[in-house]
N, C-alpha and C. Protein backbone atom coordinates (compact mmCIF):
# COMPACT_ATOMS: atom_id res chain seq x y z
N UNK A 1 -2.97 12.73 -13.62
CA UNK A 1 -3.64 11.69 -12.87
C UNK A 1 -4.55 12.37 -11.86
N UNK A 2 -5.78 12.16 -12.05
CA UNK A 2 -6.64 12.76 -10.74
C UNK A 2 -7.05 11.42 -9.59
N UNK A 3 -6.28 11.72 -8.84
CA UNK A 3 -6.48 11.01 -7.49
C UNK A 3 -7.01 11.43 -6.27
N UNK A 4 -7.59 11.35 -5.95
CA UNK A 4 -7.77 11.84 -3.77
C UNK A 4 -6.60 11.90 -3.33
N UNK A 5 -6.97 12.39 -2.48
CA UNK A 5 -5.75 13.22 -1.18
C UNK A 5 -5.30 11.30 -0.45
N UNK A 6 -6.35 11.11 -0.35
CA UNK A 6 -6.12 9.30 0.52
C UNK A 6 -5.49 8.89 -0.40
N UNK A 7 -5.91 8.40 -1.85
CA UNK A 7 -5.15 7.71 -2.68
C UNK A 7 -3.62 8.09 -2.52
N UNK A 8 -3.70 9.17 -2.95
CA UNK A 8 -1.91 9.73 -3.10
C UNK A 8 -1.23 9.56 -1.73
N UNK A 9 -1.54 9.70 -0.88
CA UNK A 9 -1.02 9.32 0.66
C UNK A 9 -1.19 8.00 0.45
N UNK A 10 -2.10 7.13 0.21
CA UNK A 10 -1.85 5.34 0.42
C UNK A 10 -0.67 5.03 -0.64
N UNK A 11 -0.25 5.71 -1.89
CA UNK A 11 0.76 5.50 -3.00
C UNK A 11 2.19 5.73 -2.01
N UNK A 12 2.38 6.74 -1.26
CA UNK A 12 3.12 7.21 -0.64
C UNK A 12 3.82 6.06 0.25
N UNK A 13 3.09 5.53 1.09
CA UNK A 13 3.08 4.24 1.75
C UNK A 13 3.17 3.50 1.04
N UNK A 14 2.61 2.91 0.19
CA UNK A 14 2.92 1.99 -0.86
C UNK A 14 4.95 1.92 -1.13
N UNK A 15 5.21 3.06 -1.46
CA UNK A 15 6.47 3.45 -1.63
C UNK A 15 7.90 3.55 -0.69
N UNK A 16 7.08 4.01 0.12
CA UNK A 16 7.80 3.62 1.65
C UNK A 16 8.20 2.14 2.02
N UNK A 17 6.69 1.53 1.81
CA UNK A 17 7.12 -0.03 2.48
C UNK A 17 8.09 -0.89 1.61
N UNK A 18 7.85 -0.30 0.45
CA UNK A 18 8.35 -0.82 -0.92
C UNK A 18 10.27 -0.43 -1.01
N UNK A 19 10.78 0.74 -0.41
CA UNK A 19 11.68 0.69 -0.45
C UNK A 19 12.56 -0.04 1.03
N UNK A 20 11.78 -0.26 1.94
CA UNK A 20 12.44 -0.92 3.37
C UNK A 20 12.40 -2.35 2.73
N UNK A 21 11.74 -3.06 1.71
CA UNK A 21 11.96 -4.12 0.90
C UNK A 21 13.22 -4.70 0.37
N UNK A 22 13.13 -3.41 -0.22
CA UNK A 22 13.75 -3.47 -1.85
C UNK A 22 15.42 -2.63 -1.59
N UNK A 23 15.93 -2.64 -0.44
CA UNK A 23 17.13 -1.24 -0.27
C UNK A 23 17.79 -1.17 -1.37
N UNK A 24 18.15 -2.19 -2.21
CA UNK A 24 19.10 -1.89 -3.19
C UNK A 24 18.36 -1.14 -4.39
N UNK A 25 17.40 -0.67 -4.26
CA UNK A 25 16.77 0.16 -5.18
C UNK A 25 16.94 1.67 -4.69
N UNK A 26 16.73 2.74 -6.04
CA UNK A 26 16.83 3.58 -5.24
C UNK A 26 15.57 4.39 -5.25
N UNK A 27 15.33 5.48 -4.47
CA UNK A 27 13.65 6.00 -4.65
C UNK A 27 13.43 6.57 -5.59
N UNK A 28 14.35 6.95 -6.42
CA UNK A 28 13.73 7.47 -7.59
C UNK A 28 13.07 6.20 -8.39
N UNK A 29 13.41 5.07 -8.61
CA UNK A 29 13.23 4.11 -9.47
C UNK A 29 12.35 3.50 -8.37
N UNK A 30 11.80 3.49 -7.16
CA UNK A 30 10.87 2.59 -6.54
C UNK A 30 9.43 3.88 -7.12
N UNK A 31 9.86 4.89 -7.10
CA UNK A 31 8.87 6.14 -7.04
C UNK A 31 8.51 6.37 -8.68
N UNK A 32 9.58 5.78 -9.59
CA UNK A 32 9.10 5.70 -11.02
C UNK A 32 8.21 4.39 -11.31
N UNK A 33 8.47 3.39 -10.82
CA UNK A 33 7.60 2.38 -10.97
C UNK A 33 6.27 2.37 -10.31
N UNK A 34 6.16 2.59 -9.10
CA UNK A 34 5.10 2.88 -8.22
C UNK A 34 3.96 4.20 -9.24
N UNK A 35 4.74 4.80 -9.54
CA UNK A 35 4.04 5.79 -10.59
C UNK A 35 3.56 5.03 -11.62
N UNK A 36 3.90 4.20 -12.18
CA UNK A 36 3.55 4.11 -13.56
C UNK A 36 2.94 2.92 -13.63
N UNK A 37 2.54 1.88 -12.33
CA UNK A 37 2.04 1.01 -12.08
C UNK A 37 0.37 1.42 -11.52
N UNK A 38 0.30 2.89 -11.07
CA UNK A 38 -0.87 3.27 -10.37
C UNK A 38 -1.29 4.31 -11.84
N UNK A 39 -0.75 4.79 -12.66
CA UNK A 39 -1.00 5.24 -13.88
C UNK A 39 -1.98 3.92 -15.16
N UNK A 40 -1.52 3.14 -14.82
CA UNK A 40 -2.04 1.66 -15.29
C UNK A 40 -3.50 2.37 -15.13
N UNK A 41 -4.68 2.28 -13.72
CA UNK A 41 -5.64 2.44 -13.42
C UNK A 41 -6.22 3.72 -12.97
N UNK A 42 -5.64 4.62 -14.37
CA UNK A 42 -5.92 5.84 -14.55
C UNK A 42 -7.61 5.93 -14.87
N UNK A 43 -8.82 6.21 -14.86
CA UNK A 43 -9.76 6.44 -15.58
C UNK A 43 -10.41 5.23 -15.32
N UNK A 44 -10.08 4.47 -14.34
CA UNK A 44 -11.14 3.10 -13.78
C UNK A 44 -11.97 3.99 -12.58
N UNK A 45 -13.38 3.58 -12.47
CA UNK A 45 -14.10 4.31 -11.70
C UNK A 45 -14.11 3.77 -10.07
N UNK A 46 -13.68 2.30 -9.97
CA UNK A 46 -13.76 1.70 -8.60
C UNK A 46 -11.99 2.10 -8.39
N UNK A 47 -11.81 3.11 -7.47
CA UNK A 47 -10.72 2.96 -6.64
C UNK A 47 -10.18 2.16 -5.37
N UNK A 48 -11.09 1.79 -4.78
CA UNK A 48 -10.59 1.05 -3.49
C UNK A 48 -9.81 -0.15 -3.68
N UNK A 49 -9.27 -0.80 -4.65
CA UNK A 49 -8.33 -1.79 -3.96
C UNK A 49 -6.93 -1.71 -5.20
N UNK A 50 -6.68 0.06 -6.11
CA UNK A 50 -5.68 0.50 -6.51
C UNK A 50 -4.54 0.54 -5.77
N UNK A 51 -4.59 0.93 -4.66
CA UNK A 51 -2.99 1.01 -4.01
C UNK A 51 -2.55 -0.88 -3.47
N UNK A 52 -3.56 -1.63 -3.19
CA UNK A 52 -3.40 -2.85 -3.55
C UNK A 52 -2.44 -3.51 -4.57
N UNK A 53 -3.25 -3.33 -5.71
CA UNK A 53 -2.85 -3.54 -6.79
C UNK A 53 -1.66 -3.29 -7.16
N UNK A 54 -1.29 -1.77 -7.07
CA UNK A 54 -0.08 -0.76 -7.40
C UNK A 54 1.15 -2.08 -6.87
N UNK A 55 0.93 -1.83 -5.48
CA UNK A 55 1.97 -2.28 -4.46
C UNK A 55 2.33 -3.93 -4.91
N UNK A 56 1.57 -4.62 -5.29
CA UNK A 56 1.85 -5.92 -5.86
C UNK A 56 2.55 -6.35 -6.70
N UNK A 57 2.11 -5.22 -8.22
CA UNK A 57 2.39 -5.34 -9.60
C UNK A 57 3.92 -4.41 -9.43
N UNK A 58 4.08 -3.60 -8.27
CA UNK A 58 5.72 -2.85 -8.46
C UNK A 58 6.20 -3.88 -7.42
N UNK A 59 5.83 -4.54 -6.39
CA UNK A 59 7.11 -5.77 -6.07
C UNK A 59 7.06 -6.75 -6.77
N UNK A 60 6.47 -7.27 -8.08
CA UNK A 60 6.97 -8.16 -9.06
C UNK A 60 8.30 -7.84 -9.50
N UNK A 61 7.44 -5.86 -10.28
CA UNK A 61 8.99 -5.36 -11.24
C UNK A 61 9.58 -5.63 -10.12
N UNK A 62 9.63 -5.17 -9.06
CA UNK A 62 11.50 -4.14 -8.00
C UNK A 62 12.08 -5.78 -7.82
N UNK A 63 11.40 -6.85 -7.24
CA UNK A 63 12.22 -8.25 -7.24
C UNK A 63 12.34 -8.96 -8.05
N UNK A 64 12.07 -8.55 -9.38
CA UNK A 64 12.75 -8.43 -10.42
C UNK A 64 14.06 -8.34 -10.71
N UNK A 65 14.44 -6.93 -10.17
CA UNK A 65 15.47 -5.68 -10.30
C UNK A 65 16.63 -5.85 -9.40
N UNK A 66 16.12 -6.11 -8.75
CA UNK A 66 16.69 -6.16 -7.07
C UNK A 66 16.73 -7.22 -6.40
N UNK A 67 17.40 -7.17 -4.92
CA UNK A 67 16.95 -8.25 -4.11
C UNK A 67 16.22 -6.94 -2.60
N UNK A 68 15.16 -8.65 -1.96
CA UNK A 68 14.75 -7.66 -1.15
C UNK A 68 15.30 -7.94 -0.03
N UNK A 69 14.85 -7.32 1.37
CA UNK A 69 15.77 -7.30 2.28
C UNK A 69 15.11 -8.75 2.60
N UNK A 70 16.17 -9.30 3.92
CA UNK A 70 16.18 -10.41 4.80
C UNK A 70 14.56 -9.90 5.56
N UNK A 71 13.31 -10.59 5.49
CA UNK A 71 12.35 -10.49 6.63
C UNK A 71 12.69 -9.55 8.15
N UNK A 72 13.60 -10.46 8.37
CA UNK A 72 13.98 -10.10 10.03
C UNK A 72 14.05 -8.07 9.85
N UNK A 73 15.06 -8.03 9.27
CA UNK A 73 15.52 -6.63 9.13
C UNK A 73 14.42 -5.79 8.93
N UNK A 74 13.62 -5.79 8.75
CA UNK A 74 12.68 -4.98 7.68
C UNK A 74 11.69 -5.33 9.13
N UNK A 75 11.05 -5.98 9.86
CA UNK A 75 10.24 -6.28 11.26
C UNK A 75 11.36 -5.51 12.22
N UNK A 76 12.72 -5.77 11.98
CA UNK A 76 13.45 -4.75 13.33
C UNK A 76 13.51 -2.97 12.87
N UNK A 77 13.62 -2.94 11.51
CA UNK A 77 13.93 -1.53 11.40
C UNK A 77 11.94 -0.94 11.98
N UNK A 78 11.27 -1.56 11.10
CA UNK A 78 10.15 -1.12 11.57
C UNK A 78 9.63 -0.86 13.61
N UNK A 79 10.18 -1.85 14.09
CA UNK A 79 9.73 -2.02 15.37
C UNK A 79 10.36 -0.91 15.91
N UNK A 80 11.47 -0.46 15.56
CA UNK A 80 12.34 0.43 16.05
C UNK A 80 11.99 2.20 15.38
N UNK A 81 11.48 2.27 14.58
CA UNK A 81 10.50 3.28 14.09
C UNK A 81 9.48 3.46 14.87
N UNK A 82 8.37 2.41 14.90
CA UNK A 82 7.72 2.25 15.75
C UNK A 82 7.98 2.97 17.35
N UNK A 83 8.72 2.65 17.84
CA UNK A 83 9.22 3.25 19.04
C UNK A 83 9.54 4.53 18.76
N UNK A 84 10.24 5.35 18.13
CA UNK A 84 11.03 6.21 17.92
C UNK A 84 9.69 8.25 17.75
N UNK A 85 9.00 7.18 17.28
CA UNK A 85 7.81 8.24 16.34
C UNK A 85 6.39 7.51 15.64
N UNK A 86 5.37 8.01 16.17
CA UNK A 86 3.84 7.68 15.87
C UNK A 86 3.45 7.56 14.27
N UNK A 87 2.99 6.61 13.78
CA UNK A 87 2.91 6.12 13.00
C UNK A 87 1.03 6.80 12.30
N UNK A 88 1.41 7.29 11.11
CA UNK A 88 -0.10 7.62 10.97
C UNK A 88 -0.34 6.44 9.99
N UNK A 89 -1.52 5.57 10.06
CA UNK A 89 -2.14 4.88 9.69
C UNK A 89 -2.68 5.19 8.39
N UNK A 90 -2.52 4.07 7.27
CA UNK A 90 -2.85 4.56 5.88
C UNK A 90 -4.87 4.10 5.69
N UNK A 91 -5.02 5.33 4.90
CA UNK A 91 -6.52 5.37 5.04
C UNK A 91 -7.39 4.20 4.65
N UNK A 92 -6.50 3.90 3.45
CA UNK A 92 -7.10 2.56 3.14
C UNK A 92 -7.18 1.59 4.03
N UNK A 93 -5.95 1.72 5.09
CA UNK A 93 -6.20 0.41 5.87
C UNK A 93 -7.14 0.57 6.86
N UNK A 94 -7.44 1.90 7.46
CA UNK A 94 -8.66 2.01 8.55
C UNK A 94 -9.62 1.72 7.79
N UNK A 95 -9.99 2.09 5.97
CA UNK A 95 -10.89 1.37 5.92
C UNK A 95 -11.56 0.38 5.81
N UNK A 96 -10.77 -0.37 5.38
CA UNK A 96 -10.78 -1.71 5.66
C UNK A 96 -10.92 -2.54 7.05
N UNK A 97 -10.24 -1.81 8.33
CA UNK A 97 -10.61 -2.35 9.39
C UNK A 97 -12.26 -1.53 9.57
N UNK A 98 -12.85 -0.57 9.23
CA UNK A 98 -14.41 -0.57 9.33
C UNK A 98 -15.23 -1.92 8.85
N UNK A 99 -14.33 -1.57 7.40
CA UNK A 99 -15.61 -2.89 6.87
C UNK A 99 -15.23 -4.33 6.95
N UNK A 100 -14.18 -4.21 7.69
CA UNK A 100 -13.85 -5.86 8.37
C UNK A 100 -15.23 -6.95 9.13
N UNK A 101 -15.92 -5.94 9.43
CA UNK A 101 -17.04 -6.99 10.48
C UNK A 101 -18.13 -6.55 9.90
N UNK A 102 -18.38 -6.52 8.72
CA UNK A 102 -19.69 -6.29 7.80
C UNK A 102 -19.90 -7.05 6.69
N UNK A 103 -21.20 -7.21 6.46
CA UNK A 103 -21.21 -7.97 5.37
C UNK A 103 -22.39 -9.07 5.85
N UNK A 104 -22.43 -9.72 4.80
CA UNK A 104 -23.49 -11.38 5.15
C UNK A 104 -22.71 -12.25 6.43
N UNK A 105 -21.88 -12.09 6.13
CA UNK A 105 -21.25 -12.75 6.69
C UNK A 105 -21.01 -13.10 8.19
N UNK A 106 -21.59 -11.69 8.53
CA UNK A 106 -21.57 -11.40 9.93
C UNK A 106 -22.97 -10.41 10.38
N UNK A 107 -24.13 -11.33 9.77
CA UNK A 107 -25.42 -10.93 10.55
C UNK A 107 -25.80 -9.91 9.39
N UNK A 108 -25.28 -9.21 8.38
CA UNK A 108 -26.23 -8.25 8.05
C UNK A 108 -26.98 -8.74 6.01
N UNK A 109 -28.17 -8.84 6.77
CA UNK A 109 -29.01 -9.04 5.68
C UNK A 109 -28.82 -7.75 4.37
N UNK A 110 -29.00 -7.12 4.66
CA UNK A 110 -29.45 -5.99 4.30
C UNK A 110 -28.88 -5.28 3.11
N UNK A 111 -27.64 -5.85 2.72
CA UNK A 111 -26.71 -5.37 1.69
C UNK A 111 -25.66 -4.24 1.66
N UNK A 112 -24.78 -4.65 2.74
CA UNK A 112 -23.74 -4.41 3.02
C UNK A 112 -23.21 -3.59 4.34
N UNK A 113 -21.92 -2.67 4.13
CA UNK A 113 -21.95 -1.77 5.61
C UNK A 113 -23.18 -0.90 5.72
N UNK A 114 -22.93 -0.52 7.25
CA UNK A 114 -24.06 0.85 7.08
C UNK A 114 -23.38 1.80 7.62
């Protein structure tokens, strides 16, 4: 699979959030599906909304498989991470907060970010 350094770090996360979900799974089987769901869009030339995708089509399978956690739990374990140790931000999502305020939509004629 040839991916970017971002891609494979956003899969990573993908996998992470996917198992604070899913606990009764275990990471090998969140990390085999997550694999073989981002293997799907091997040799497609638009990457940006793959780890999207990935992360969607493997919480169909895993709640499937599994049950996921209670909401609450999964907002406290996080908040408490949060506190504990700095959180690096997945690339995809900064980029997405760039191109959040671009577009027609918001003043620019011109055809697209700049």
């Amino acid at each position: 699979m040839t991916t970017g350094p971002d891609e494979q770090q956003a899969m990573e996360h993908v996998a992470a959030r996917l198992m604070e979900q899913y606990p009764d799974a275990t990471r090998e089987r969140v990390d085999e599906v997550v694999d073989e769901e981002h293997q799907r869009y091997d040799g497609r030339p638009v990457r940006d909304f793959v780890p999207v995708l990935v992360e969607r089509a493997a919480k169909d399978r895993l709640g499937k498989e599994t049950t996921a956690a209670p909401r609450g739990r999964g907002a406290d374990a996080t908040a408490e991470q949060d506190r504990s140790e700095p959180q690096e931000i997945d690339p995809m999502e900064r980029e997405r907060q760039k191109e959040r305020h671009s577009g027609f939509l918001f003043g620019d004629l011109g055809g697209g970010p700049s």
